[in-house]
Protein backbone atom coordinates (compact mmCIF):
# COMPACT_ATOMS: atom_id res chain seq x y z
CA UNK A 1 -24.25 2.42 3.86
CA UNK A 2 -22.01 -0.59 5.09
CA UNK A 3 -19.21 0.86 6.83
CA UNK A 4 -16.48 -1.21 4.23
CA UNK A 5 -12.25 -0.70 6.29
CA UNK A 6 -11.08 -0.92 2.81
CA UNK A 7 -12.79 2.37 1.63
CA UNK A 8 -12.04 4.06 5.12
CA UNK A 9 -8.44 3.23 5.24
CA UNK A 10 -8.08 4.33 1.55
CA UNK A 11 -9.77 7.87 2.64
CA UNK A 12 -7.86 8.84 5.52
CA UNK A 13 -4.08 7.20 4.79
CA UNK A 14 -4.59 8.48 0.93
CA UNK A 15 -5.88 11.78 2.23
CA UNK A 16 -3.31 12.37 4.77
CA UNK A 17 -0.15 11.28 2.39
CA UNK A 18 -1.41 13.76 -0.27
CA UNK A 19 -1.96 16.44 2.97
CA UNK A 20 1.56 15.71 3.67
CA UNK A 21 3.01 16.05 0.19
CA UNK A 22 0.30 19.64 -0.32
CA UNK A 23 2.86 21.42 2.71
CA UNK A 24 6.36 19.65 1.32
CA UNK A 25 5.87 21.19 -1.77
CA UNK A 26 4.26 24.90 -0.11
CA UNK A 27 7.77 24.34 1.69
CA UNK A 28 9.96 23.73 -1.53
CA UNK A 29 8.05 26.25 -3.16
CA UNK A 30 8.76 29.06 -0.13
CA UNK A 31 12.67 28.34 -0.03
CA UNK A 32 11.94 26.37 3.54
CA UNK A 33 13.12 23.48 5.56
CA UNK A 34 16.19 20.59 4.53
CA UNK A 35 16.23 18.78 1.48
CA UNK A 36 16.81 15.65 3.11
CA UNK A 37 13.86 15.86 5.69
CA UNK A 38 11.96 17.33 2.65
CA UNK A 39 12.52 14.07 1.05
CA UNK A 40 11.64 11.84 3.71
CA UNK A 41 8.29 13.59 3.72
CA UNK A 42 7.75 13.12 0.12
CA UNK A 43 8.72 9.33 0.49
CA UNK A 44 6.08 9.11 3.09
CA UNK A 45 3.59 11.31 1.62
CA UNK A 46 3.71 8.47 -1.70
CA UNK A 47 3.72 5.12 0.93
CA UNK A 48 0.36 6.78 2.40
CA UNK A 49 -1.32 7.03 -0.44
CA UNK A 50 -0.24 4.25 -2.44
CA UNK A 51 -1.44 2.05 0.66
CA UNK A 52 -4.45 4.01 0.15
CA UNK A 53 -5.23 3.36 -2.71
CA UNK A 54 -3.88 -0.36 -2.66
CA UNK A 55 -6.43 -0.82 0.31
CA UNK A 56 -9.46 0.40 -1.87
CA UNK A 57 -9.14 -2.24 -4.35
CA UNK A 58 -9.95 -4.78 -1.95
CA UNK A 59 -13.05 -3.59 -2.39
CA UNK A 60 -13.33 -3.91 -5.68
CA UNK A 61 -15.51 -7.01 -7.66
CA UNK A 62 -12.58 -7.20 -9.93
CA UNK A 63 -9.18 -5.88 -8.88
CA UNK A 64 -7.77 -6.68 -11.31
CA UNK A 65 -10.02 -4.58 -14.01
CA UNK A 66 -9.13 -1.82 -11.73
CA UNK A 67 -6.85 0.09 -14.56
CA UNK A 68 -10.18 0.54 -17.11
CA UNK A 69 -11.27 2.69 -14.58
CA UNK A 70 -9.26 5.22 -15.81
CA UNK A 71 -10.99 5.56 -19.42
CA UNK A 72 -13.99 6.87 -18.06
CA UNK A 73 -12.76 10.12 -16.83
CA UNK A 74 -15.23 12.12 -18.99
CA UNK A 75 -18.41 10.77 -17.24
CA UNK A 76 -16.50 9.40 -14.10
CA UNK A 77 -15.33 10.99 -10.79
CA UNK A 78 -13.82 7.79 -9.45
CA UNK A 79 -11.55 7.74 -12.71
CA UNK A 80 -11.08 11.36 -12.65
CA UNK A 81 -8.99 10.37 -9.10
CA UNK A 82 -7.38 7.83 -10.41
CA UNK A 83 -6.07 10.04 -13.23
CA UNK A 84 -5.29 12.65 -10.86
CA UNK A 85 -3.59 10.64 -8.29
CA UNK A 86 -1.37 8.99 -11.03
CA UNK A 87 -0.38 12.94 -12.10
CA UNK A 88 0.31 13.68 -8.35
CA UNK A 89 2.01 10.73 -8.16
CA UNK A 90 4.63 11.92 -11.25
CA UNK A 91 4.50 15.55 -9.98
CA UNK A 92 5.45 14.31 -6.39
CA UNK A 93 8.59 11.99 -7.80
CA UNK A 94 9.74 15.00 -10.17
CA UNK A 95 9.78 17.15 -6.66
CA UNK A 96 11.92 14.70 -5.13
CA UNK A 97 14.00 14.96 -8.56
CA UNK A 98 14.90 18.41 -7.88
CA UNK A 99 15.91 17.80 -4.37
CA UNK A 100 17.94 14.94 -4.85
CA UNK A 101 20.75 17.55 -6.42
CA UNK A 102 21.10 19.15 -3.10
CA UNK A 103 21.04 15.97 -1.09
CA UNK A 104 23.94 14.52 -3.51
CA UNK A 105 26.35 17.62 -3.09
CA UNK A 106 26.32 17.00 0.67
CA UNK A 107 24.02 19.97 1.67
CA UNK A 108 21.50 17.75 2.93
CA UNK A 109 21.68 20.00 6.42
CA UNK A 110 21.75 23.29 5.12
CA UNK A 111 18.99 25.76 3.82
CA UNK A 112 17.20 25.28 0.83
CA UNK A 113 18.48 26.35 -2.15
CA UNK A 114 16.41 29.14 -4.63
CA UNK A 115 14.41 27.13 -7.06
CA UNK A 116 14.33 28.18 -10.36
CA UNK A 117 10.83 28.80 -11.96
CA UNK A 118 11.22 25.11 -13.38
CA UNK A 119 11.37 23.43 -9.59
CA UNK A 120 8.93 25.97 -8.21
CA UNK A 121 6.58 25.05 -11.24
CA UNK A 122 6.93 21.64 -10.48
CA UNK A 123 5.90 22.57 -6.21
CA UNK A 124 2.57 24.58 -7.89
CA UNK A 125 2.03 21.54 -9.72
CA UNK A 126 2.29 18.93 -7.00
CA UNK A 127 0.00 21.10 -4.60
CA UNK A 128 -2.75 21.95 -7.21
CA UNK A 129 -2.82 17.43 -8.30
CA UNK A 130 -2.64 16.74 -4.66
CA UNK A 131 -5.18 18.94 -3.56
CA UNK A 132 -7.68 17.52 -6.95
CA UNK A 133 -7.12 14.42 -6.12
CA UNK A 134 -8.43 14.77 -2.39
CA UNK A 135 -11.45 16.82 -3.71
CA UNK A 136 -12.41 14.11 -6.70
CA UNK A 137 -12.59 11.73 -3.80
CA UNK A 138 -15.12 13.77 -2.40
CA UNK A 139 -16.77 13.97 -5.21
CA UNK A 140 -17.13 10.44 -5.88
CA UNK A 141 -19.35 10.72 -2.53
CA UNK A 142 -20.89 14.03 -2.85
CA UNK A 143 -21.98 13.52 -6.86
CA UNK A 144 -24.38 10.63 -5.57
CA UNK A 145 -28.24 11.66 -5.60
CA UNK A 146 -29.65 8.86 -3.91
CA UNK A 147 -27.47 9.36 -0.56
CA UNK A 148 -28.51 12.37 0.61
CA UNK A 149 -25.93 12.66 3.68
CA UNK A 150 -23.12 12.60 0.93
CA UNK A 151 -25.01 15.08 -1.55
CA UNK A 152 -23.94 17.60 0.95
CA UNK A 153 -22.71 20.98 0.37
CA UNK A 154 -20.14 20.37 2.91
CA UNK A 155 -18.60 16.94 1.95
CA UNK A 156 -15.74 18.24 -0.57
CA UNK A 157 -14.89 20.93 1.88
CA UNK A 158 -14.06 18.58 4.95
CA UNK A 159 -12.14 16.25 2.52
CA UNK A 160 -10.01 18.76 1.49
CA UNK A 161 -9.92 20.22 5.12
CA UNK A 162 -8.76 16.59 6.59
CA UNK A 163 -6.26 15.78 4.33
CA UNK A 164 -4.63 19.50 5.27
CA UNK A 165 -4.97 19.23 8.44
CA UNK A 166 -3.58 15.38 9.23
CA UNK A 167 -1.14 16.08 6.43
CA UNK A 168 -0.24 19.06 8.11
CA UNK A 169 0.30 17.40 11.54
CA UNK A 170 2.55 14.78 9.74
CA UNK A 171 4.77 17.28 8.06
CA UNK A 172 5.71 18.74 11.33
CA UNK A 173 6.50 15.80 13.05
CA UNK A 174 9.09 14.54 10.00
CA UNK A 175 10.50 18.50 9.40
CA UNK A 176 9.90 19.94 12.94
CA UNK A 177 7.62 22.09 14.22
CA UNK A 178 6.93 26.21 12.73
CA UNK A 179 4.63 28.54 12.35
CA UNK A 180 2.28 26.46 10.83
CA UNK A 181 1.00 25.34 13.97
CA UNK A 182 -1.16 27.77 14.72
CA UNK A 183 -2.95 27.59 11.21
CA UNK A 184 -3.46 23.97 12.59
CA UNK A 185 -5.25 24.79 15.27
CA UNK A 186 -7.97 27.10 12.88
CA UNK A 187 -8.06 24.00 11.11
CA UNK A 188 -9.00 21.55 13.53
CA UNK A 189 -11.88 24.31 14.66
CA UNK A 190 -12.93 24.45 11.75
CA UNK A 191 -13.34 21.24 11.12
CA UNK A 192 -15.09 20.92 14.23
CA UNK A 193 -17.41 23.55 13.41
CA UNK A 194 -18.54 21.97 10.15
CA UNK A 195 -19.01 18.35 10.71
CA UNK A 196 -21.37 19.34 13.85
CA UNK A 197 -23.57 21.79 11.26
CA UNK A 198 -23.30 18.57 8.60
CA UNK A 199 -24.25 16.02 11.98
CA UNK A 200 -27.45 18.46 12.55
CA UNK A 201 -28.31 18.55 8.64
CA UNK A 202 -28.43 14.34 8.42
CA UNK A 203 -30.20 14.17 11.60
CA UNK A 204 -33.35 15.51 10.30
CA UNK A 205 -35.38 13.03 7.82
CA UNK A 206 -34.77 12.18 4.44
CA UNK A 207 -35.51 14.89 1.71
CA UNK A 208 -36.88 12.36 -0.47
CA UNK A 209 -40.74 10.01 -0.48
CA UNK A 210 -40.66 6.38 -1.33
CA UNK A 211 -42.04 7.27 -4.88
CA UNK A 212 -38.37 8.95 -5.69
CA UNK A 213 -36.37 5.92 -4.13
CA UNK A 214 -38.70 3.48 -7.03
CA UNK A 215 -38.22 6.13 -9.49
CA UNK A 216 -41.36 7.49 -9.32
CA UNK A 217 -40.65 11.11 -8.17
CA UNK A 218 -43.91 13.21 -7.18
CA UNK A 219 -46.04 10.31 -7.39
CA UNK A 220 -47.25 8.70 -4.00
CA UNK A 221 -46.30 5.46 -3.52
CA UNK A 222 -47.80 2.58 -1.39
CA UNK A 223 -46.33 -1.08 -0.08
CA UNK A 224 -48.92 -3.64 -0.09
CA UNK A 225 -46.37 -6.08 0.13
CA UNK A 226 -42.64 -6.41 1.86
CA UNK A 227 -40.32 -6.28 -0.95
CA UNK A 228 -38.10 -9.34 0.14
CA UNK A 229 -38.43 -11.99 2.85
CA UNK A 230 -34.88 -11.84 4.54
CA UNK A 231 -32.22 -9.84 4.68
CA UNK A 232 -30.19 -9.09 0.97
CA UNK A 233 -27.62 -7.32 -0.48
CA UNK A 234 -29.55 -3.79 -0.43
CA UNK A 235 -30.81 -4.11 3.22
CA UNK A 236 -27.12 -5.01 4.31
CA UNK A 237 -25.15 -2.79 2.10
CA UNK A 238 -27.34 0.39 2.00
CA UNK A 239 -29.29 0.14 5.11
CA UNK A 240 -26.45 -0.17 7.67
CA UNK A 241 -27.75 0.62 10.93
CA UNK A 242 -26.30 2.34 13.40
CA UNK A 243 -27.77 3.07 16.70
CA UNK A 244 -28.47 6.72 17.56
CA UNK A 245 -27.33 6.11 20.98
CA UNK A 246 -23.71 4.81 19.44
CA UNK A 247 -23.36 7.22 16.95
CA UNK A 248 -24.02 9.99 19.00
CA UNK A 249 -20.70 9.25 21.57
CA UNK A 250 -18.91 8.12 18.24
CA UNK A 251 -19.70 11.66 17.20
CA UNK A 252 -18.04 13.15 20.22
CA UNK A 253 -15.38 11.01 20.49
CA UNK A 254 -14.47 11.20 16.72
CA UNK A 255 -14.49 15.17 17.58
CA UNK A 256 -12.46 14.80 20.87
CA UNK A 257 -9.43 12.80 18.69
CA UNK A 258 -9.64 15.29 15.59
CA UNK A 259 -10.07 18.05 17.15
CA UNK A 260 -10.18 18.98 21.03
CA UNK A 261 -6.65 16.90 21.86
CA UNK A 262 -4.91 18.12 19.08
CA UNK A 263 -5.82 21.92 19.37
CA UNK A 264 -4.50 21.14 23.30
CA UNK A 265 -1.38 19.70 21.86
CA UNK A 266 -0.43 22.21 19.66
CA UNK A 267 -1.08 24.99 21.97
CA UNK A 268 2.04 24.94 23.79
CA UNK A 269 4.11 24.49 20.00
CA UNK A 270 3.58 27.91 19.23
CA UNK A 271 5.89 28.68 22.63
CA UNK A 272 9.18 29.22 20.47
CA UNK A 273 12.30 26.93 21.87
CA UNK A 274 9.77 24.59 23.15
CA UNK A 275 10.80 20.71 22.79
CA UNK A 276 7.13 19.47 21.31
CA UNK A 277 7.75 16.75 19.32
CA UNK A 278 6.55 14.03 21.62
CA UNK A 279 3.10 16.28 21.30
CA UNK A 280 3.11 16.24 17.42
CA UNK A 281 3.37 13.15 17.46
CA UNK A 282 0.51 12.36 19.60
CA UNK A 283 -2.06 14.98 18.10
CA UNK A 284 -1.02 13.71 14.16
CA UNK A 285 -2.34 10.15 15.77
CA UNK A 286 -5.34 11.33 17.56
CA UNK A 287 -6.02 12.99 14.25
CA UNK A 288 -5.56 10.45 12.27
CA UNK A 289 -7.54 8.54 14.71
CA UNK A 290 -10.28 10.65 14.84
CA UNK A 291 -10.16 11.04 11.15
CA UNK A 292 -10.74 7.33 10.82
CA UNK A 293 -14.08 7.50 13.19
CA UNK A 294 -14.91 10.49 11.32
CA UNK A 295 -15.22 8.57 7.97
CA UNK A 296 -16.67 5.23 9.50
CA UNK A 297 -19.63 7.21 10.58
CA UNK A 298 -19.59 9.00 7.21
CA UNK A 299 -20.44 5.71 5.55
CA UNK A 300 -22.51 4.06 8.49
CA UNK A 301 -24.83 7.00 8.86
CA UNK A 302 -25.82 7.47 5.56
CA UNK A 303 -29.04 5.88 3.90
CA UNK A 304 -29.47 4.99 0.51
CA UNK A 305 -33.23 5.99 -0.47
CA UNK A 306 -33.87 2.88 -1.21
CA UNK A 307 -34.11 1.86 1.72
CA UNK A 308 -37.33 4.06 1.93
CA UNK A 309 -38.79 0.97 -0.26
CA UNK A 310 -37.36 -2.05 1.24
């Protein structure tokens, strides 16, 4: 599939704003961190994934018939996201609401308050909409029969595993580093350990025959005749071609930027008393980084079967 910036901007900034605002609210919700640095990363958790999302209609027909999209979340896993990004959306601005108390009495500095079950509530809520909203993305990939490198098993699961782990990295460089950082590190191998199992699972050939990609499934199906003359929408949108030669070092390098620097960088954060904030700040960009080379070859390696016709 063409490799569209739009879509891969929307993916990784939307994925690691609502990341960010999953730990903000596990924060709120566990009595932790500052309200004012709490509300900095909910301010930045909404900018991310608003420019997301702006960035994605770009690559839209019609922008501006964007908004029907959302009546169709019966049938629809691109308007179950939007529905469940605006809900995050309120959710994340009704956590800010019940910071903003704090951060008016002066006690901006000090340790957060007790929540009542109303505020912690509203911290389940804004983790649960986040977290949906990452994994309808997915599924707006993964629900797609004739791709078979996005009908993966494993597609949801890295989603959801990206936006945690960038939007990890990005709450501890705006609240400061903790424990978390070691949970970081499983993530990032883990990661690491499933896109190379969903790399060798694409790699082998597709589990479909040219009669499925006409519609035709179980029947055998012969070309007397080259379907088109030139190049056309279908061979340039869904048969992208990368070559394997590129997408193999792409591979490792998207790995080496997701994965192998930050796990480096955040060794030395567990060290307590350690000033590492010049290193969270590099591994949340090498992840976001690698993130972004992760999805481009998401969309570049993957065939449409119809390409098994044309």
């Amino acid at each position: 599939m063409h490799p569209a910036l739009s879509v891969i901007f929307f993916t990784t900034l939307s994925g690691a704003g609502y990341g960010l605002l999953f730990w903000t609210a596990y924060a709120v919700l566990c009595g932790q961190g500052q309200p004012r640095a709490l509300l900095i990363a909910i301010a930045v958790s909404v900018v991310l994934s608003t420019i997301g999302l702006l960035s994605s209609l770009w690559h839209l027909g019609k922008p501006a018939r964007a908004w029907r999209a959302f009546s169709q979340w019966r049938t629809s896993w691109l308007s179950r996201e939007g529905v469940a990004s605006l809900a995050t959306f309120v959710a994340a601005v009704a956590l800010a609401a019940t910071l903003l108390p704090d951060l008016m009495d002066g006690d901006a500095r000090g340790t957060m308050p007790s929540f009542d079950w109303t505020g912690r509530g509203i911290a389940v809520l804004a983790m649960a909409m986040a977290m949906a909203t990452v994994f309808c993305t997915a599924m707006i990939y993964a629900s797609l029969k004739p791709i078979p490198a996005w009908r993966h098993r494993l597609v949801p699961t890295v989603y959801v595993l990206f936006a945690l782990f960038t939007g990890g990295l990005l709450d501890m460089v705006i609240r400061g580093p903790d424990s978390s950082a070691l949970l970081l590190i499983l993530l990032a191998a883990a990661l690491w350990i499933m896109k190379v199992r969903y790399w060798r699972a694409i790699g082998a050939a597709l589990p479909a025959t040219r009669g499925d990609a006409i519609g035709l499934p179980g029947r055998t199906a012969t070309v007397f005749e080259r379907p088109h003359t030139e190049a056309n929408y279908l061979t340039r949108e869904m048969g992208f071609v990368v070559a394997r030669k590129h997408a193999k070092w792409l591979r490792v390098a998207s790995v080496a930027l997701f994965a192998v620097i930050p796990i480096v960088l955040l060794a030395p954060v567990i060290v307590p008393h350690l000033h590492s904030m010049p290193l969270l700040v590099v591994a949340a960009l090498s992840a976001l980084a690698g993130a972004f080379v992760e999805r481009w070859l998401f969309f570049a390696e993957a065939k449409h079967m119809v390409t098994l016709y044309y």
